[in-house]
PDB file of N, CA and C in Angstrom:
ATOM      1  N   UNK A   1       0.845  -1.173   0.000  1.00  0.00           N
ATOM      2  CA  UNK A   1       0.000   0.000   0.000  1.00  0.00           C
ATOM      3  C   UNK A   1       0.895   1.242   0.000  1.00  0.00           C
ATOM      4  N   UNK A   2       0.345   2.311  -0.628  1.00  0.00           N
ATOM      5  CA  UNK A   2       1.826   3.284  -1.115  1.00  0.00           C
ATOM      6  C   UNK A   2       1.419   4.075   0.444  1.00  0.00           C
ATOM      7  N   UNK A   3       2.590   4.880   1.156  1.00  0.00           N
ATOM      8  CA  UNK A   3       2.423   5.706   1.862  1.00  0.00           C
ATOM      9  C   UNK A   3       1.626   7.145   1.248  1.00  0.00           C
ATOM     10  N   UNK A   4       0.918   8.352   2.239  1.00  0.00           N
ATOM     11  CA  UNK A   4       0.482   8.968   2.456  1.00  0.00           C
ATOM     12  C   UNK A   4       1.304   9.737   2.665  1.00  0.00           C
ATOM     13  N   UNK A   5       1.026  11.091   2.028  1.00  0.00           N
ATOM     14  CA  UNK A   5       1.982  12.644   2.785  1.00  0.00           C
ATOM     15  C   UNK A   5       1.183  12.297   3.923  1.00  0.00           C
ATOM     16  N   UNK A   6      -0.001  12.505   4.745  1.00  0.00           N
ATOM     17  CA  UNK A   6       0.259  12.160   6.072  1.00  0.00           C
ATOM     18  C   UNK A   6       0.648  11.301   6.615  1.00  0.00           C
ATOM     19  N   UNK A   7       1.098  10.265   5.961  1.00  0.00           N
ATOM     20  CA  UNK A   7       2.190   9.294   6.848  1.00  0.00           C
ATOM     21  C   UNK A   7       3.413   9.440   6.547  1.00  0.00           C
ATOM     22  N   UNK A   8       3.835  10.271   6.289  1.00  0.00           N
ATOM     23  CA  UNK A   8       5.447  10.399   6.171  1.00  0.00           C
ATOM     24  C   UNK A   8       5.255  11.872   7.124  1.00  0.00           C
ATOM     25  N   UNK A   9       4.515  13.091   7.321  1.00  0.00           N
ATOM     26  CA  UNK A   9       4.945  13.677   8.128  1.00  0.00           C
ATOM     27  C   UNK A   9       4.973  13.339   9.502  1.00  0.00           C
ATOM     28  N   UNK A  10       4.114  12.189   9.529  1.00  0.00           N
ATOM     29  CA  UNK A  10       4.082  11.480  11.519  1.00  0.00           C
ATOM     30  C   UNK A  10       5.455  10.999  12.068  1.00  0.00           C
ATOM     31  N   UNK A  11       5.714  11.292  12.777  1.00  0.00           N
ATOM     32  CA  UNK A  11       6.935  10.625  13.518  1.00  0.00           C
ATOM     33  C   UNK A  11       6.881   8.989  13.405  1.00  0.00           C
ATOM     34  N   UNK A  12       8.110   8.376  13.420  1.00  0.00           N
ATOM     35  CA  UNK A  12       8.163   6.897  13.504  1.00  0.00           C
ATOM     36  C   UNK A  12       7.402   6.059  15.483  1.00  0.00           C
ATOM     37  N   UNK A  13       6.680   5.004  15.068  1.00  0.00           N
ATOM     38  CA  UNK A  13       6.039   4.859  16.373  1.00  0.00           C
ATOM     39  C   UNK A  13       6.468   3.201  16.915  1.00  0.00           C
ATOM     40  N   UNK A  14       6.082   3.037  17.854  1.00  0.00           N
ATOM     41  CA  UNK A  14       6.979   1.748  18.341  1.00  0.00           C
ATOM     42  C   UNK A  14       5.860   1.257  19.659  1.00  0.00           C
ATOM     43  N   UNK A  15       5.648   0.087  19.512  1.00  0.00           N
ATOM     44  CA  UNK A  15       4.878  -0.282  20.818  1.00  0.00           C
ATOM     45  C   UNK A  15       5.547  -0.167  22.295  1.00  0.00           C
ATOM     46  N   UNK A  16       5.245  -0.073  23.386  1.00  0.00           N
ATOM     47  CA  UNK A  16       5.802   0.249  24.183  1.00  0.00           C
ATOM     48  C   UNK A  16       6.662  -0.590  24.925  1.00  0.00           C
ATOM     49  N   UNK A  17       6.054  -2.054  24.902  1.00  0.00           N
ATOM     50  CA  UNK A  17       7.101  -3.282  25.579  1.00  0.00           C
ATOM     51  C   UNK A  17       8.187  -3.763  24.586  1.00  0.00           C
ATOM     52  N   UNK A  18       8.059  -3.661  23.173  1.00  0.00           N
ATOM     53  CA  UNK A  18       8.736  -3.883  22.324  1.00  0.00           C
ATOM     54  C   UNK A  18       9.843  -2.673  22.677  1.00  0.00           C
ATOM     55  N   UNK A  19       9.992  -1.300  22.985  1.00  0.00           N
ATOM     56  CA  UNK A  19      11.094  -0.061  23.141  1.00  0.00           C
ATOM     57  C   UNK A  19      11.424  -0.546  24.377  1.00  0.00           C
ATOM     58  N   UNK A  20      10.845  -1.057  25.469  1.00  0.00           N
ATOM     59  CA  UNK A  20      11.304  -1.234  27.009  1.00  0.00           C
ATOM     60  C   UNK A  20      12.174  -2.273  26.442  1.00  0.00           C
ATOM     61  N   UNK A  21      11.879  -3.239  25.420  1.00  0.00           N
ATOM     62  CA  UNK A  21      12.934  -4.226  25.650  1.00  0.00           C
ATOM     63  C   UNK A  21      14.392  -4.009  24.666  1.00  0.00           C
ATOM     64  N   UNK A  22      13.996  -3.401  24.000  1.00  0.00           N
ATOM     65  CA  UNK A  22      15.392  -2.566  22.825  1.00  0.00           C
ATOM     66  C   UNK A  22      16.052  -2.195  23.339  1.00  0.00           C
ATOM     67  N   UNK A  23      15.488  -1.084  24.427  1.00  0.00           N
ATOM     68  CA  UNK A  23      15.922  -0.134  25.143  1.00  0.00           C
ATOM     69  C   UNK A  23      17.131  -0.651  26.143  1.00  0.00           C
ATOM     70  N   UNK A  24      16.660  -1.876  26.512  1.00  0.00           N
ATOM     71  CA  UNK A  24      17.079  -2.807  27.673  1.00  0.00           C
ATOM     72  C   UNK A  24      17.112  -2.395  28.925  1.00  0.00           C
ATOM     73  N   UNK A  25      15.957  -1.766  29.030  1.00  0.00           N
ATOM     74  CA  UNK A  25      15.307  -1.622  30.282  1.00  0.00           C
ATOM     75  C   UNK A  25      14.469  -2.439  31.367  1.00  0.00           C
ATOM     76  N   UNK A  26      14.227  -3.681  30.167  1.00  0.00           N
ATOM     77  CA  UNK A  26      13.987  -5.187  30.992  1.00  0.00           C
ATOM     78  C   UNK A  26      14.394  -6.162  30.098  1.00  0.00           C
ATOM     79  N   UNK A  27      13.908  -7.140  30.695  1.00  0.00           N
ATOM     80  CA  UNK A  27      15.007  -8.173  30.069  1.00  0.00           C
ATOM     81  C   UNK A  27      14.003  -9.011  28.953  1.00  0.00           C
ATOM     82  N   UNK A  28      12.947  -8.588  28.922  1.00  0.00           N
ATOM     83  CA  UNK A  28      12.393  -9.238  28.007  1.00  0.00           C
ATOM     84  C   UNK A  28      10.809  -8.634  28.326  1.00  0.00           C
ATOM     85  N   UNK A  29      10.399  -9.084  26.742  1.00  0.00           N
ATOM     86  CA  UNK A  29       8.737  -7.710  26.500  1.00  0.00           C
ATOM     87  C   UNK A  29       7.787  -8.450  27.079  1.00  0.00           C
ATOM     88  N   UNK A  30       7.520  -9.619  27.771  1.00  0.00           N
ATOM     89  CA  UNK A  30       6.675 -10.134  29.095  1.00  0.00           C
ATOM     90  C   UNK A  30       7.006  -9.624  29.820  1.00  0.00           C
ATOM     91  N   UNK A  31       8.049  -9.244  30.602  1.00  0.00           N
ATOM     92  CA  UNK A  31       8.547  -8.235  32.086  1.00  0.00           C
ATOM     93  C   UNK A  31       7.687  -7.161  31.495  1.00  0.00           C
ATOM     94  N   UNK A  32       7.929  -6.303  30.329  1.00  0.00           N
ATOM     95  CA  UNK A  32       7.764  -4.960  29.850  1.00  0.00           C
ATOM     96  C   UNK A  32       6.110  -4.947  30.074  1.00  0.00           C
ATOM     97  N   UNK A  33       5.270  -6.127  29.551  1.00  0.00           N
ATOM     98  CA  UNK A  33       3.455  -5.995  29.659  1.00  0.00           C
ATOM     99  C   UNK A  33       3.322  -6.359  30.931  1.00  0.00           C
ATOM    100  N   UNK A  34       4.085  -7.182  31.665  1.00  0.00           N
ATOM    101  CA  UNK A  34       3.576  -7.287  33.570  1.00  0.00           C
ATOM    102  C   UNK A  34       3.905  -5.769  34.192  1.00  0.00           C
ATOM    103  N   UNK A  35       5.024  -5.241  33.548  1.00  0.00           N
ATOM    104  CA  UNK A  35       4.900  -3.815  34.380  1.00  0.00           C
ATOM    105  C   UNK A  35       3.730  -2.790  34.207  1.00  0.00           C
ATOM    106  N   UNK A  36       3.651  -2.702  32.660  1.00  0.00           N
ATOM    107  CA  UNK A  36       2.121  -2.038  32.213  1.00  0.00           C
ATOM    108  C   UNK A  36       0.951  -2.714  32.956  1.00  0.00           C
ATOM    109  N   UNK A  37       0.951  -4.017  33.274  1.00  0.00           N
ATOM    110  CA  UNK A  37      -0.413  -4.312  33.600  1.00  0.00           C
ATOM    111  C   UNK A  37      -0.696  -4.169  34.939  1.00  0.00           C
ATOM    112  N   UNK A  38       0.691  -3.710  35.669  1.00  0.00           N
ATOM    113  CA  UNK A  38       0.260  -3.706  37.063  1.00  0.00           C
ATOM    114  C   UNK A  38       0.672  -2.065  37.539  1.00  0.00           C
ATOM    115  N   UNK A  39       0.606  -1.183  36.247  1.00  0.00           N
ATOM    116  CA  UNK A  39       0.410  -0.022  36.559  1.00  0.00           C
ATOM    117  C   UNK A  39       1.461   0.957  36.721  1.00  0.00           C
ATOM    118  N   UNK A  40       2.494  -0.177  36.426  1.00  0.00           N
ATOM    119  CA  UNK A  40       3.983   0.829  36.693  1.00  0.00           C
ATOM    120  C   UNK A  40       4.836   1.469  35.783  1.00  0.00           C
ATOM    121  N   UNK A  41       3.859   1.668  34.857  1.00  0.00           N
ATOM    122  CA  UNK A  41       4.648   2.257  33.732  1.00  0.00           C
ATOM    123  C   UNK A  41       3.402   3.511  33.500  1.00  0.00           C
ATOM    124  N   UNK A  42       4.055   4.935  32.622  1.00  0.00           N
ATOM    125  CA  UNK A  42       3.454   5.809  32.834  1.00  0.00           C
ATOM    126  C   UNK A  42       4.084   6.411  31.515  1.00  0.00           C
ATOM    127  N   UNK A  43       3.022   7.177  30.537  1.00  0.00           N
ATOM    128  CA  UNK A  43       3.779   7.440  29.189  1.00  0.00           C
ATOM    129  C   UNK A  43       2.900   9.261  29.246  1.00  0.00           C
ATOM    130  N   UNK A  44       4.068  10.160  29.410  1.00  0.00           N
ATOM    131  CA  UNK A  44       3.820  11.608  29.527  1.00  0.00           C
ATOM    132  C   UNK A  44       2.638  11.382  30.353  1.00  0.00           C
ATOM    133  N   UNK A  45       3.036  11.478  31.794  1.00  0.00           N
ATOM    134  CA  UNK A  45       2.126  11.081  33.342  1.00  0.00           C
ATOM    135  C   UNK A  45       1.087  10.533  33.186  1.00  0.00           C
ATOM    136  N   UNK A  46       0.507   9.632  31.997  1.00  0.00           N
ATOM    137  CA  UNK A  46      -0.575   9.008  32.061  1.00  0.00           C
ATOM    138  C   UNK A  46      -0.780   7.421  32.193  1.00  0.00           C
ATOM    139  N   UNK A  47      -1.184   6.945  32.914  1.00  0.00           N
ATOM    140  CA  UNK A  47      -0.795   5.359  33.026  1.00  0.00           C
ATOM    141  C   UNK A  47      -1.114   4.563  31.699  1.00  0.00           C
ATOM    142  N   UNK A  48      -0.409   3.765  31.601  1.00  0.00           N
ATOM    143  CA  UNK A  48      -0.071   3.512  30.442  1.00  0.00           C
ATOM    144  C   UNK A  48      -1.092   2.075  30.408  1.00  0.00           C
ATOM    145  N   UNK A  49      -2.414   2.232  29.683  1.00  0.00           N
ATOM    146  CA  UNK A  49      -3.345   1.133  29.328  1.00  0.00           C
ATOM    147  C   UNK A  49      -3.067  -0.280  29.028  1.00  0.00           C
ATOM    148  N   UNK A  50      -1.973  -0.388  28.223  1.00  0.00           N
ATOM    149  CA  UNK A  50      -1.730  -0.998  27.599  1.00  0.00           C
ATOM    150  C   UNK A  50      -0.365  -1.712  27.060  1.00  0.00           C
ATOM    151  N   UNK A  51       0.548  -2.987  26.831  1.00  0.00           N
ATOM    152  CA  UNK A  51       1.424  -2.937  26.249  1.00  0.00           C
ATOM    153  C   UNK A  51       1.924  -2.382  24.565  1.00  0.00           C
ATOM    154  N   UNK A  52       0.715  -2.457  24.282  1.00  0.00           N
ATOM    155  CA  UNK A  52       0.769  -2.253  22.911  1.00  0.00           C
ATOM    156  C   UNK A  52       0.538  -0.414  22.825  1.00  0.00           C
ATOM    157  N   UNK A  53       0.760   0.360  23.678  1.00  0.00           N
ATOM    158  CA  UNK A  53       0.611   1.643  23.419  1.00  0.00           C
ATOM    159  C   UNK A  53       1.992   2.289  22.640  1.00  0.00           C
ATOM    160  N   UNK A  54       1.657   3.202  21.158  1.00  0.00           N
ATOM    161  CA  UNK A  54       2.750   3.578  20.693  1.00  0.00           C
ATOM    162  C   UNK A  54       3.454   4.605  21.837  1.00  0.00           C
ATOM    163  N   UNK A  55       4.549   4.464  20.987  1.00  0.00           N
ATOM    164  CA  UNK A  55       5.410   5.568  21.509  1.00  0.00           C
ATOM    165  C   UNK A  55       6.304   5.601  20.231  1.00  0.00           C
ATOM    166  N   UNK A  56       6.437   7.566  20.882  1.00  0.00           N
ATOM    167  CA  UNK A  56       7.288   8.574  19.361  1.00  0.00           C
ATOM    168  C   UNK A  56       7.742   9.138  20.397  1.00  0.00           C
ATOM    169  N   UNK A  57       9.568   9.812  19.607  1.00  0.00           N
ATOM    170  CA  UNK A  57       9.862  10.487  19.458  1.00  0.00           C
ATOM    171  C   UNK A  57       9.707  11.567  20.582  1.00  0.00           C
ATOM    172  N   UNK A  58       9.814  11.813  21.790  1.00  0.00           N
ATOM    173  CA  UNK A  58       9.857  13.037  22.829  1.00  0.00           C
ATOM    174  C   UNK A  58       8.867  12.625  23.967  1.00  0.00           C
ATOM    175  N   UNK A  59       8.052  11.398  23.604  1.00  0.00           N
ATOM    176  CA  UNK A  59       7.162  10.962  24.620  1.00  0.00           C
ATOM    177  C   UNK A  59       8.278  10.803  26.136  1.00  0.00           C
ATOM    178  N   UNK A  60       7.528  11.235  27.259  1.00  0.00           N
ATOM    179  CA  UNK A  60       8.340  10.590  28.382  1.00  0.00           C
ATOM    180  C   UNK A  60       7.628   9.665  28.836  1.00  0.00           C
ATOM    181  N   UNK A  61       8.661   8.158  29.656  1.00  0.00           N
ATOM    182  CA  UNK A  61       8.466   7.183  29.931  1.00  0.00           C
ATOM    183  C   UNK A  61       8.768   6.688  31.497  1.00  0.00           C
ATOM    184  N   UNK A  62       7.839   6.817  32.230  1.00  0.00           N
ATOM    185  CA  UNK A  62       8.000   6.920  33.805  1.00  0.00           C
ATOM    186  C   UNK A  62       7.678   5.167  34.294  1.00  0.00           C
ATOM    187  N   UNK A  63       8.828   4.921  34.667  1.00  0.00           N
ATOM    188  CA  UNK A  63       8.939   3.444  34.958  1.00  0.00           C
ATOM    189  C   UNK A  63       9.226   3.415  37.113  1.00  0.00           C
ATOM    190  N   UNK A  64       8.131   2.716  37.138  1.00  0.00           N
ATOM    191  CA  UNK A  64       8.287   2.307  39.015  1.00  0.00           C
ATOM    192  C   UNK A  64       8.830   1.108  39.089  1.00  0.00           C
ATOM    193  N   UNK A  65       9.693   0.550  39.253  1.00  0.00           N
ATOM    194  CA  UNK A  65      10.116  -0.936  39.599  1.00  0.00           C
ATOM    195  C   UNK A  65      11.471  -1.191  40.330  1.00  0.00           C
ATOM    196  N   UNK A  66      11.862  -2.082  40.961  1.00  0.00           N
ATOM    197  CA  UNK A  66      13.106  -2.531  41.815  1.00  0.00           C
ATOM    198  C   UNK A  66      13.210  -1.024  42.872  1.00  0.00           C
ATOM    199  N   UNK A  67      11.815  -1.178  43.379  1.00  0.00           N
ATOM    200  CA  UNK A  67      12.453   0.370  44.522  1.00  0.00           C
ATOM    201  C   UNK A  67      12.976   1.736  43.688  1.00  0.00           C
ATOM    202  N   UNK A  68      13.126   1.929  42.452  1.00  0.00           N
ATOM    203  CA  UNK A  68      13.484   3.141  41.792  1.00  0.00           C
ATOM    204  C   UNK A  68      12.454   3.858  41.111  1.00  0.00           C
ATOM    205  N   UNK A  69      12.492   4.771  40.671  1.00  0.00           N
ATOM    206  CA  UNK A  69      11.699   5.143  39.605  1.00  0.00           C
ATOM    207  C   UNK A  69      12.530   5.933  38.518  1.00  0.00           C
ATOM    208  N   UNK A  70      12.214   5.965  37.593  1.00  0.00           N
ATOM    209  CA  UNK A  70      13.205   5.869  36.212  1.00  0.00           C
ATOM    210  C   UNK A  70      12.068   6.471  34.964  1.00  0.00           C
ATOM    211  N   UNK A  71      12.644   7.812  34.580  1.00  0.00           N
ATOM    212  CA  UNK A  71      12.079   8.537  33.857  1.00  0.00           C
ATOM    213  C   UNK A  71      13.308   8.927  32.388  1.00  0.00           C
ATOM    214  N   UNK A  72      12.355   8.438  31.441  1.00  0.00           N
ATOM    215  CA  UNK A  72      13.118   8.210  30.205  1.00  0.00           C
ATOM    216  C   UNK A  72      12.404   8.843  29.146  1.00  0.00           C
ATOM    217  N   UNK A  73      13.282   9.570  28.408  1.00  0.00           N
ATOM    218  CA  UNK A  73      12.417  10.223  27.467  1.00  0.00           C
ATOM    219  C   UNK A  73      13.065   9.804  25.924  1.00  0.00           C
ATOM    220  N   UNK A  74      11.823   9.195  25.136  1.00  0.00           N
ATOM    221  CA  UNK A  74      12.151   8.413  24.025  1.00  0.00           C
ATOM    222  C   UNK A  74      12.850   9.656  23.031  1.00  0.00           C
ATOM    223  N   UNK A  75      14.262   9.335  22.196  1.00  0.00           N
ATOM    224  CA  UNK A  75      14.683   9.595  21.406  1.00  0.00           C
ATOM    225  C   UNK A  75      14.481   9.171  19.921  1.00  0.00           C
ATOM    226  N   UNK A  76      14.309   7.684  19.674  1.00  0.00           N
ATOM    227  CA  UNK A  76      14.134   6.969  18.461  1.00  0.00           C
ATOM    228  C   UNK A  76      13.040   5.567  19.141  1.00  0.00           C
ATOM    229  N   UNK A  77      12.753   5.357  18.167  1.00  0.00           N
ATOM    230  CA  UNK A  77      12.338   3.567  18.127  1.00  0.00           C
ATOM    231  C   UNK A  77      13.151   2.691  17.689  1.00  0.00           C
ATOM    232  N   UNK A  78      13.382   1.386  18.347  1.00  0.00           N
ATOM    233  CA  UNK A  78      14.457   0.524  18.025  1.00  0.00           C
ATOM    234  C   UNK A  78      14.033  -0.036  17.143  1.00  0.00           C
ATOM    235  N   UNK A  79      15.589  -0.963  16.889  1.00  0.00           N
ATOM    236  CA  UNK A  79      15.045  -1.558  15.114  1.00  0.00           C
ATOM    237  C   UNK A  79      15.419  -2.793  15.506  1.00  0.00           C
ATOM    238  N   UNK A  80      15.976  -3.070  16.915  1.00  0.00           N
ATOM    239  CA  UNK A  80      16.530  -4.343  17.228  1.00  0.00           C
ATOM    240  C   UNK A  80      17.260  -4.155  18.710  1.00  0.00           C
ATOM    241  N   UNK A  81      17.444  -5.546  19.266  1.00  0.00           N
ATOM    242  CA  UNK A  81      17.298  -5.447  20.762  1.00  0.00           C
ATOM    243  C   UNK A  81      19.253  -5.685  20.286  1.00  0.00           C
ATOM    244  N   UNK A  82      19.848  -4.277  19.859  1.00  0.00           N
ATOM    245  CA  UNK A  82      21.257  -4.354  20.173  1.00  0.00           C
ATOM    246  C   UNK A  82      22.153  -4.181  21.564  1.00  0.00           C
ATOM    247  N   UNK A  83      23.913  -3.968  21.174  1.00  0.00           N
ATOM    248  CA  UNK A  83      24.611  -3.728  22.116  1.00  0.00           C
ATOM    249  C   UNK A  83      24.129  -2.932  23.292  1.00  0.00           C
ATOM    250  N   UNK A  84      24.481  -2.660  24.279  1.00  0.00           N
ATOM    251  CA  UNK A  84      24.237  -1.650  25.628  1.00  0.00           C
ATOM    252  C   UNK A  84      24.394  -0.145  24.912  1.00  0.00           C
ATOM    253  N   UNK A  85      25.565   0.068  24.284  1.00  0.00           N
ATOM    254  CA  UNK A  85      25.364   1.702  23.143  1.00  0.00           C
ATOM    255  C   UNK A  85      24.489   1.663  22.461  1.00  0.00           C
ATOM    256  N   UNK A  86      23.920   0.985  21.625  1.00  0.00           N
ATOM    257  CA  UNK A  86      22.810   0.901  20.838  1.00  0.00           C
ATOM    258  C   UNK A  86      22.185   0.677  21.693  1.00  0.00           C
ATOM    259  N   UNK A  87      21.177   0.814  22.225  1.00  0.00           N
ATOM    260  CA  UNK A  87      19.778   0.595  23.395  1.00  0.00           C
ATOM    261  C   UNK A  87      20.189   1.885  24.264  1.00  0.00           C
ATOM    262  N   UNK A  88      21.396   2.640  24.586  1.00  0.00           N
ATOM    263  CA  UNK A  88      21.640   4.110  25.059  1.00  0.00           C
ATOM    264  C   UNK A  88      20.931   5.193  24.460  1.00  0.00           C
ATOM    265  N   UNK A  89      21.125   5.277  22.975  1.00  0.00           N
ATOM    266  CA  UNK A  89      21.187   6.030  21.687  1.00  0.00           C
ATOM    267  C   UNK A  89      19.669   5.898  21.606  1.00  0.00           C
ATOM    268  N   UNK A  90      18.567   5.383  22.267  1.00  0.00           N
ATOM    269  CA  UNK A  90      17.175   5.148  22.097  1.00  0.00           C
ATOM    270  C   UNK A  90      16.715   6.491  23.332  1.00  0.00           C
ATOM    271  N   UNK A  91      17.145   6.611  24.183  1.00  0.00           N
ATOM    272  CA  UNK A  91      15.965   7.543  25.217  1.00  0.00           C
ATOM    273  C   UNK A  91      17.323   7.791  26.019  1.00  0.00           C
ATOM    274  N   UNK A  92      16.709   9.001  26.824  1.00  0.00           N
ATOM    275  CA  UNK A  92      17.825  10.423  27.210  1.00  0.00           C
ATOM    276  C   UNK A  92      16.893  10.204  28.545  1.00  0.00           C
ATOM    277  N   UNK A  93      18.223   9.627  29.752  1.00  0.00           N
ATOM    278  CA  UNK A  93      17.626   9.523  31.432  1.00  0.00           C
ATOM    279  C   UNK A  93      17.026  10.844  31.712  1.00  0.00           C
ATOM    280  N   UNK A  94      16.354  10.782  32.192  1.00  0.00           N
ATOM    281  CA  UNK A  94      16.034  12.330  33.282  1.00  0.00           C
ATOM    282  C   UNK A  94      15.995  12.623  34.689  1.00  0.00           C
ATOM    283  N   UNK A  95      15.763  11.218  35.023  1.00  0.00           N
ATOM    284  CA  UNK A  95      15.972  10.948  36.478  1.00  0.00           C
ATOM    285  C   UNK A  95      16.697  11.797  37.259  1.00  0.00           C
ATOM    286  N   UNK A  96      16.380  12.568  38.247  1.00  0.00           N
ATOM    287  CA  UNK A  96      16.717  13.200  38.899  1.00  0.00           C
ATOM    288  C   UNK A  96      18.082  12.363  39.838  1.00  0.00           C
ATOM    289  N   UNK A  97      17.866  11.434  40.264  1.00  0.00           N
ATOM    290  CA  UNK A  97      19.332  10.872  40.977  1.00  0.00           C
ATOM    291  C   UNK A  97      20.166   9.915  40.211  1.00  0.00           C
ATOM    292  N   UNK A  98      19.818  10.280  38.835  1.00  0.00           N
ATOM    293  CA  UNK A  98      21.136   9.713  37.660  1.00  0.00           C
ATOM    294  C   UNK A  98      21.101   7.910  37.915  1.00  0.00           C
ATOM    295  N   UNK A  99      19.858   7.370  38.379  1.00  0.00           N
ATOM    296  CA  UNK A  99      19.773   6.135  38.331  1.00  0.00           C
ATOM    297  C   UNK A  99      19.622   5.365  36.909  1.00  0.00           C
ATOM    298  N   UNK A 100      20.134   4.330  36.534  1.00  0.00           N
ATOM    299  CA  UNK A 100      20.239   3.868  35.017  1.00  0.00           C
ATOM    300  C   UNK A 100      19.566   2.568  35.199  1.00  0.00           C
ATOM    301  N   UNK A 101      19.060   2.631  34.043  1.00  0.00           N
ATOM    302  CA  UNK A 101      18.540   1.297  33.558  1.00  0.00           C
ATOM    303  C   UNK A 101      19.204  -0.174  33.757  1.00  0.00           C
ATOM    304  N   UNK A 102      18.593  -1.226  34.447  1.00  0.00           N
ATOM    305  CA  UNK A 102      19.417  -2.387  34.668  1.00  0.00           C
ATOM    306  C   UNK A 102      20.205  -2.930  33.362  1.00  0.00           C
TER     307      UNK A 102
END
């Protein structure tokens, strides 16, 4: 199906347990939908419904788990669950006490 000028001006989008796990922020996209389903994930302060919720480009990503909380703000969508630099190069910490992703 040919793309749309409105689909080429939208930002690129990415489901949300699929980027938690690129990202390597868990260890795998079942951890990523048990955190959504039990409420601990939060996409620009809104609880996040769903695993399958997109995410673009500047969205922030408020994660509660292991006693921390961990606020990440998406840079790109991954294209693959690479190296620890590649999964860096995806979202910019904000976390106030410089805590990092396991």
């Amino acid at each position: 199906m040919p793309e749309s000028e409105d689909d080429r001006d939208r930002p690129p989008t990415q489901r949300l347990d699929k980027w938690l796990w690129f990202a390597r922020v868990v260890k795998s996209r079942t951890l990523a939908a048990e955190l959504v389903a039990l409420g601990r994930v939060r996409v620009n302060s809104a609880r996040a419904g769903k695993a399958s919720r997109a995410l673009k480009p500047g969205d922030v990503v408020t994660l509660a788990f292991g006693g921390r909380v961990l606020l990440l703000k998406v840079l790109a969508p991954g294209m693959r669950r690479g190296p620890p630099a590649e999964a860096r190069a995806l979202y910019q910490l904000l976390s106030p006490d410089g805590a990092k992703p396991s």
